[in-house]
N, C-alpha and C. Protein backbone atom coordinates (compact mmCIF):
# COMPACT_ATOMS: atom_id res chain seq x y z
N UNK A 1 -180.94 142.10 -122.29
CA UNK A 1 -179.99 141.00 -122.27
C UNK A 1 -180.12 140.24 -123.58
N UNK A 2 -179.24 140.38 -123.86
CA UNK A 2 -178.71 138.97 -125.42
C UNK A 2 -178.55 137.86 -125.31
N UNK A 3 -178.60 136.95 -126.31
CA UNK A 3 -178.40 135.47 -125.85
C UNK A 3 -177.35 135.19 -125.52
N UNK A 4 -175.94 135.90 -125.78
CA UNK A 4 -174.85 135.60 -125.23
C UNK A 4 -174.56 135.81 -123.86
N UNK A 5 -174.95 137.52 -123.56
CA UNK A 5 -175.84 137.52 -122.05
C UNK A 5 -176.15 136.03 -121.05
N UNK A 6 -177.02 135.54 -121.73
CA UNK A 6 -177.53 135.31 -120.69
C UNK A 6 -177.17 133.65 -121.07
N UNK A 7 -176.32 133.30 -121.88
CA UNK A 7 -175.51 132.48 -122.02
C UNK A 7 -174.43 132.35 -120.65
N UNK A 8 -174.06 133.51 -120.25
CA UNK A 8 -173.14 134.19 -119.55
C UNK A 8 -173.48 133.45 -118.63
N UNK A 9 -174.69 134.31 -117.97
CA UNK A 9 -174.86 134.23 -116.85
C UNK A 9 -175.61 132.74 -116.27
N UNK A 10 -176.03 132.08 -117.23
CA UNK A 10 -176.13 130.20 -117.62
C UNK A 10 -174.94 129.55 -116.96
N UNK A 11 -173.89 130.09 -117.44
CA UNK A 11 -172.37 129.09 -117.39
C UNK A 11 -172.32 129.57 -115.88
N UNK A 12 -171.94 130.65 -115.29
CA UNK A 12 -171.76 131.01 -114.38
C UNK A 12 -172.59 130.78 -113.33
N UNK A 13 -173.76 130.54 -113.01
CA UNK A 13 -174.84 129.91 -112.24
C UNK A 13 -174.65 128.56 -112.18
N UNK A 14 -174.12 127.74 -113.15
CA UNK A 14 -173.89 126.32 -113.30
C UNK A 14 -172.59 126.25 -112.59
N UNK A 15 -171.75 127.30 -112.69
CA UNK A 15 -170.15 126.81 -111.90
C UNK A 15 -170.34 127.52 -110.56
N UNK A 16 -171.07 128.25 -110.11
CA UNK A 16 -171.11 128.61 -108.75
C UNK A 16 -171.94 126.94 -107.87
N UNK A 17 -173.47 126.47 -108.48
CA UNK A 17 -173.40 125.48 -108.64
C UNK A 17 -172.47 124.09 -108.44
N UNK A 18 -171.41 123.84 -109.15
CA UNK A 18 -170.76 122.81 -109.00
C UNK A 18 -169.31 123.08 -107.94
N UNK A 19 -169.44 124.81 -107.32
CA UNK A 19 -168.54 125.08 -106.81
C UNK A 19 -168.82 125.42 -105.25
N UNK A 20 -170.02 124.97 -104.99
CA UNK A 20 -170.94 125.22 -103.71
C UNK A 20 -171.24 123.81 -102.61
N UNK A 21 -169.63 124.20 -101.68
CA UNK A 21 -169.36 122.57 -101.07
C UNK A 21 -170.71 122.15 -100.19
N UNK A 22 -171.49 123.27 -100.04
CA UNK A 22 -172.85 122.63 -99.47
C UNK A 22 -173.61 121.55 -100.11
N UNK A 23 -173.32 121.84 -101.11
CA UNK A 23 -174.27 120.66 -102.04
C UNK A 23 -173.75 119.23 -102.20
N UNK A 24 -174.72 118.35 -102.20
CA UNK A 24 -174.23 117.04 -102.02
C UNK A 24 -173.22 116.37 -103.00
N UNK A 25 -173.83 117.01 -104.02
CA UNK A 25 -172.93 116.52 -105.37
C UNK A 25 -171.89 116.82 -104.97
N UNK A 26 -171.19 118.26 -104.67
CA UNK A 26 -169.55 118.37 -104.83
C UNK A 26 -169.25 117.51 -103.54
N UNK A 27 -169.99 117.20 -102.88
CA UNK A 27 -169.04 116.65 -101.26
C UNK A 27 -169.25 115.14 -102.51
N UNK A 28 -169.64 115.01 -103.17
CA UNK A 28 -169.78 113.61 -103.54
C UNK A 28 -168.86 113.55 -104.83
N UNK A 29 -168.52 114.34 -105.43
CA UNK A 29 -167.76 114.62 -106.79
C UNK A 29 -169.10 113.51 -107.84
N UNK A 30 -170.13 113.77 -107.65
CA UNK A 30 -170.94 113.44 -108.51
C UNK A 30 -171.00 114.82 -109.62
N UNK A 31 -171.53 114.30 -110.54
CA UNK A 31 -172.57 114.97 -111.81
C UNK A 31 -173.38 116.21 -110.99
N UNK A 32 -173.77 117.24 -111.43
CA UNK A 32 -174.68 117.89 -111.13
C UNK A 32 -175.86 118.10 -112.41
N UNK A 33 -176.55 117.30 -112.29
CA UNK A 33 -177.16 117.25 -113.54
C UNK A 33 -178.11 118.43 -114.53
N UNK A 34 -178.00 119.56 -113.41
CA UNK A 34 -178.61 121.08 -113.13
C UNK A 34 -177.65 121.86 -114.18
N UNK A 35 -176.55 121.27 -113.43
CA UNK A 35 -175.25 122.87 -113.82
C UNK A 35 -175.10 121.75 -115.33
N UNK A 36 -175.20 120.82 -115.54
CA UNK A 36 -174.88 120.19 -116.73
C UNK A 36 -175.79 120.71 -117.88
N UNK A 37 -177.00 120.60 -117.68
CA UNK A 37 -178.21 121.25 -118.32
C UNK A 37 -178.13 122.68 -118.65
N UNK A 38 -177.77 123.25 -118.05
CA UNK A 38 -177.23 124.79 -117.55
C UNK A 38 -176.10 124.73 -118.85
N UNK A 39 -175.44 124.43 -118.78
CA UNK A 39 -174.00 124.96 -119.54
C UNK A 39 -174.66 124.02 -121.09
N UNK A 40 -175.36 123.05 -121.25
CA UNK A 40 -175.57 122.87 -122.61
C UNK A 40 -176.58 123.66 -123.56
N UNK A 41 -177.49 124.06 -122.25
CA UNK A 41 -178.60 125.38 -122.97
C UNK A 41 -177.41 126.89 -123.19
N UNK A 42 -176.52 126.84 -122.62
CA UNK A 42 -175.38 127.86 -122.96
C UNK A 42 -175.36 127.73 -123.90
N UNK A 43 -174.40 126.76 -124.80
CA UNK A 43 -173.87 126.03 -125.99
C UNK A 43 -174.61 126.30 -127.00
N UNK A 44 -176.24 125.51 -126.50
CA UNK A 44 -176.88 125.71 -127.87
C UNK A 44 -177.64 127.28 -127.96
N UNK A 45 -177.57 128.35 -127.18
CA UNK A 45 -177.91 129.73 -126.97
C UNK A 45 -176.70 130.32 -128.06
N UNK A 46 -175.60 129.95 -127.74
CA UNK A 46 -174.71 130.59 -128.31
C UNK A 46 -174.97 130.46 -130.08
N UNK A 47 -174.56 128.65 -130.21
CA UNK A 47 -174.91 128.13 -131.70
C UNK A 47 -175.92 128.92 -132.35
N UNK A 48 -177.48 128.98 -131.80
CA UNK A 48 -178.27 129.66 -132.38
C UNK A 48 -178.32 131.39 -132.76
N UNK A 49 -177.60 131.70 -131.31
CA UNK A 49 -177.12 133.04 -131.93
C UNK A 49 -176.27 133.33 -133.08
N UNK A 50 -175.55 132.73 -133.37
CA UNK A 50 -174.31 132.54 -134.42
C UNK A 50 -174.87 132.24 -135.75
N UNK A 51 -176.07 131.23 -135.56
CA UNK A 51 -176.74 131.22 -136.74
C UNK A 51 -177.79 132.23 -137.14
N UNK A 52 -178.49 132.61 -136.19
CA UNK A 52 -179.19 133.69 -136.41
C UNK A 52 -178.09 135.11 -137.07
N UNK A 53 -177.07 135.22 -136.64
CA UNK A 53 -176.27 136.28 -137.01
C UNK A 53 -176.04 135.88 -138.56
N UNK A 54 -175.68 134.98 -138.91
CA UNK A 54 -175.21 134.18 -140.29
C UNK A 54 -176.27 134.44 -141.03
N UNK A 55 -177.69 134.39 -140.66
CA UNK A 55 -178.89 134.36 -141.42
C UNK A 55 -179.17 135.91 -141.96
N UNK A 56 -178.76 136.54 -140.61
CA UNK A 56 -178.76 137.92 -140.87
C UNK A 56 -177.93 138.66 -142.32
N UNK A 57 -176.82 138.17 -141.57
CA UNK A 57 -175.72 138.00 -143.20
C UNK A 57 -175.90 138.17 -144.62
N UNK A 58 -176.69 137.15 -144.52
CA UNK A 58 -177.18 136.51 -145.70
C UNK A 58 -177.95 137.17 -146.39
N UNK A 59 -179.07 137.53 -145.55
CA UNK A 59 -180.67 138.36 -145.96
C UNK A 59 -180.07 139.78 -146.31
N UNK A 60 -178.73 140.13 -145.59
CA UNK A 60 -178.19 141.84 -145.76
C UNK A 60 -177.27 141.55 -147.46
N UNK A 61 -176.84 140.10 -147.59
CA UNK A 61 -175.87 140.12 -148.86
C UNK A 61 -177.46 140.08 -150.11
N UNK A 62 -178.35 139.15 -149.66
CA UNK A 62 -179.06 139.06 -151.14
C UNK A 62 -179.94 140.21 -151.28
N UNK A 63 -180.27 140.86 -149.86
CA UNK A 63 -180.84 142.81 -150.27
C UNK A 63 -179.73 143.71 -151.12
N UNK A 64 -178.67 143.68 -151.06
CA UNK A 64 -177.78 144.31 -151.78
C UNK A 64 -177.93 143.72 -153.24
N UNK A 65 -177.95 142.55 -153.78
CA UNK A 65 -177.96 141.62 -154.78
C UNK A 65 -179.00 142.52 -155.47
N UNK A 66 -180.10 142.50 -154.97
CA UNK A 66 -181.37 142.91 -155.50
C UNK A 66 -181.43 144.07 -155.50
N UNK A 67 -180.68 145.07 -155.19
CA UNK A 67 -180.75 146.48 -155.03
C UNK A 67 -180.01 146.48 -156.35
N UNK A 68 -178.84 145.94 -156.57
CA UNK A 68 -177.91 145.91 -157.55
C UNK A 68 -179.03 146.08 -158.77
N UNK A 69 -179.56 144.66 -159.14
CA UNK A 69 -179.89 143.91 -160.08
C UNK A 69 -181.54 145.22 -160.09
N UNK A 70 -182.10 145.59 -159.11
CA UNK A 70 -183.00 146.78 -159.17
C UNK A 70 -182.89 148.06 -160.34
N UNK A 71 -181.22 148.24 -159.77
CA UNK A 71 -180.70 149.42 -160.35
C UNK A 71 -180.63 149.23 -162.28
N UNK A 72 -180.70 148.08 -162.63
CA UNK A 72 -180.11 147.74 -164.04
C UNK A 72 -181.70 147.86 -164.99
N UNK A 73 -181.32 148.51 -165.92
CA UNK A 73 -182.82 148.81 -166.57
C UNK A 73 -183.15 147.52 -167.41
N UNK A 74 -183.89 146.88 -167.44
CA UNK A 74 -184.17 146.08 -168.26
C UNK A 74 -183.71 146.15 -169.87
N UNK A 75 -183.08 145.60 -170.34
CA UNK A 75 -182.87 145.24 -172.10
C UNK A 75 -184.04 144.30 -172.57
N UNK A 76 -184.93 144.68 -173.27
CA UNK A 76 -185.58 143.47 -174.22
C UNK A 76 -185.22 143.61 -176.00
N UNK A 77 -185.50 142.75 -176.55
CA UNK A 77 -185.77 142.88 -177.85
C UNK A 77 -187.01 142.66 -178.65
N UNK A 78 -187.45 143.30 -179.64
CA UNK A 78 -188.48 143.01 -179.88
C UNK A 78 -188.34 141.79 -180.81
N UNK A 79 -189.89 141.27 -181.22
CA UNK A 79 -189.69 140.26 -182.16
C UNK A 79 -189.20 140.06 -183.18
N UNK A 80 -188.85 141.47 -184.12
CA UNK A 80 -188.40 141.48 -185.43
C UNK A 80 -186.47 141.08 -185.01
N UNK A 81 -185.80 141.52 -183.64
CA UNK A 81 -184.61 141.48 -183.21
C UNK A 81 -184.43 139.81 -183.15
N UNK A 82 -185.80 139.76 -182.05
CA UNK A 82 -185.07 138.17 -182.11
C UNK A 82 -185.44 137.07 -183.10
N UNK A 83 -186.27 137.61 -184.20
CA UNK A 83 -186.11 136.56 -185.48
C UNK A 83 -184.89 136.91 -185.86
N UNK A 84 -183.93 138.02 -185.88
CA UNK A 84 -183.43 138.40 -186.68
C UNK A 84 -181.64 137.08 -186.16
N UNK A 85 -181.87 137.24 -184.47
CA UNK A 85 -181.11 136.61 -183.94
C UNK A 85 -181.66 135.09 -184.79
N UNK A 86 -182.21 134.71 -184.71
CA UNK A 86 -182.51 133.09 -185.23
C UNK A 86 -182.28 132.96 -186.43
N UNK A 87 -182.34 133.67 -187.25
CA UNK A 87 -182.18 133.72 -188.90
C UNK A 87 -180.35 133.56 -188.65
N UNK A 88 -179.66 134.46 -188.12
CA UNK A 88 -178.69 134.66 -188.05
C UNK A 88 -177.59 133.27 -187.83
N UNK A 89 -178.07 132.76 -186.79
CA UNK A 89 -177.31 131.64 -186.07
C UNK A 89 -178.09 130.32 -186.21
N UNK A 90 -177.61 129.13 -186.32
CA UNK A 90 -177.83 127.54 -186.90
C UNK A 90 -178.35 127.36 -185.77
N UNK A 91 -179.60 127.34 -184.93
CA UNK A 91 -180.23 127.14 -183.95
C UNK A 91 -180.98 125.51 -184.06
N UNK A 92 -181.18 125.40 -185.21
CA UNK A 92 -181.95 124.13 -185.26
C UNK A 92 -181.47 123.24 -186.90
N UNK A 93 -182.58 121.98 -186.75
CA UNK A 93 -181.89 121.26 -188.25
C UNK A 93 -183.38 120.71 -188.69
N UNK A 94 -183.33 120.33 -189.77
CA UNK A 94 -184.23 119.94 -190.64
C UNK A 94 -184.65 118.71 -190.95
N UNK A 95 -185.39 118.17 -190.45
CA UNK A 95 -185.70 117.14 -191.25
C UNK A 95 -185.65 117.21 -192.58
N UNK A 96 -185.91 115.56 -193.12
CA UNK A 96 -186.16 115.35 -194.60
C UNK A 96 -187.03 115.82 -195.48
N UNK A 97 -187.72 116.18 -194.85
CA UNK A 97 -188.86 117.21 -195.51
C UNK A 97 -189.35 118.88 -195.79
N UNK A 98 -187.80 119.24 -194.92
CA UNK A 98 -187.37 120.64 -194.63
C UNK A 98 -187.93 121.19 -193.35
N UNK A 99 -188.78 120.38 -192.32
CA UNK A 99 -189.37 121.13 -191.29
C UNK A 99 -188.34 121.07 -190.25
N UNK A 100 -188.74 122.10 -189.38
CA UNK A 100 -187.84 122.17 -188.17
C UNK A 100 -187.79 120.84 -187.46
N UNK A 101 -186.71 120.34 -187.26
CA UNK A 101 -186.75 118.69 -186.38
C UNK A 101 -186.10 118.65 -184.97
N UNK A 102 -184.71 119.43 -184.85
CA UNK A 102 -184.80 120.15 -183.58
C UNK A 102 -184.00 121.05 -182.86
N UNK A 103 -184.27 121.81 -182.35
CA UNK A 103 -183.92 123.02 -181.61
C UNK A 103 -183.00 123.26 -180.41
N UNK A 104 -181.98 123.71 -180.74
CA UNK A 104 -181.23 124.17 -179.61
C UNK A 104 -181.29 125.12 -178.66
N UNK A 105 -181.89 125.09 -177.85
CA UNK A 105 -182.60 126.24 -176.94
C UNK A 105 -181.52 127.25 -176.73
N UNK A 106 -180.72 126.28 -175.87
CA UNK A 106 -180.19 126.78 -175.04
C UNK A 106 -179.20 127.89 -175.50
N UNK A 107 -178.23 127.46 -176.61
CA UNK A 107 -177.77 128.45 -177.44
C UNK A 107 -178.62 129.56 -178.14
N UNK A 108 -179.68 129.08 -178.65
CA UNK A 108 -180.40 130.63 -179.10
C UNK A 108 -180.94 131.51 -177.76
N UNK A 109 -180.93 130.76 -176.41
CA UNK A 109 -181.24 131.76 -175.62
C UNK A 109 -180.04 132.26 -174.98
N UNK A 110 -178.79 131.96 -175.10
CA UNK A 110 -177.74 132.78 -174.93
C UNK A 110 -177.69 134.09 -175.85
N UNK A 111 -178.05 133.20 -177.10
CA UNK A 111 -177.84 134.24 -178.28
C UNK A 111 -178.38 135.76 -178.03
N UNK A 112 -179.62 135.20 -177.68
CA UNK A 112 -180.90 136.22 -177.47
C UNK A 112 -180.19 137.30 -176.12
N UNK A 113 -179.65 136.60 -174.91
CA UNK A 113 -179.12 137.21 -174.07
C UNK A 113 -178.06 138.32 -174.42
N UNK A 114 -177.05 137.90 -175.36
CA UNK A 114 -175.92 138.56 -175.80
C UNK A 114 -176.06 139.55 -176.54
N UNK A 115 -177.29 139.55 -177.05
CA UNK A 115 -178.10 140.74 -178.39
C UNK A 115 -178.62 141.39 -177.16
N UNK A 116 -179.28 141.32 -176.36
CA UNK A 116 -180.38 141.90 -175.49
C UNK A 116 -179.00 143.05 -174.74
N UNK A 117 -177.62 142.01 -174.42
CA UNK A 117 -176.97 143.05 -173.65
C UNK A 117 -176.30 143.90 -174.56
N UNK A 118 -176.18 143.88 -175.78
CA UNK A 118 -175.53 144.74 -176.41
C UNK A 118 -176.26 146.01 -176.99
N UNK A 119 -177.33 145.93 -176.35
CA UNK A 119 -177.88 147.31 -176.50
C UNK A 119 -178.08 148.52 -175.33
């Protein structure tokens, strides 16, 4: 039995329950506070199944991701490539004294990316 199962058979135990003129409640059109309990552990049986299915989802989309990204051989460059990338492109500026003063990362590590895939 599955949680929807027995979700099932939750709701249905709760309405035989509120549908059983022996019981005081229905001669009383009160609450049955049983079959009420009953049908909200349904609800949240279901919710959790739904999320558990979603989770499932998920874990099956980012195994594929990684199977993908598995399949792709690594590109590196060596060091003489990526000085060669930095020489190439205005990555940084100079102080007054000619030393490096400061650095644009982020573009030389695109840079570096775009050399790495073109091989």
């Amino acid at each position: 039995m599955n949680a929807n199962e027995l979700a099932d058979a939750m709701e249905i135990r709760a309405s035989i329950r509120r549908q059983a003129t022996s019981r005081k409640s229905v001669q009383e059109g009160a609450n049955d506070r049983l079959a009420d309990q009953l049908d909200q552990a349904a609800t949240m049986l279901r919710q959790q199944q739904a999320e558990i299915e979603a989770l499932k989802a998920n874990i099956v989309a980012i195994e594929k991701n990684m199977d993908y990204w598995a399949d792709k051989s690594a590109k590196t460059l060596s060091i003489g490539e990526i000085h060669a990338v930095w020489a190439a492109g205005k990555y940084y500026e100079l102080d007054k004294d000619g030393q490096v003063d400061v650095i644009n990362f982020t573009e030389f590590a695109y840079a570096i990316l775009r050399k790495a895939q073109e091989k």
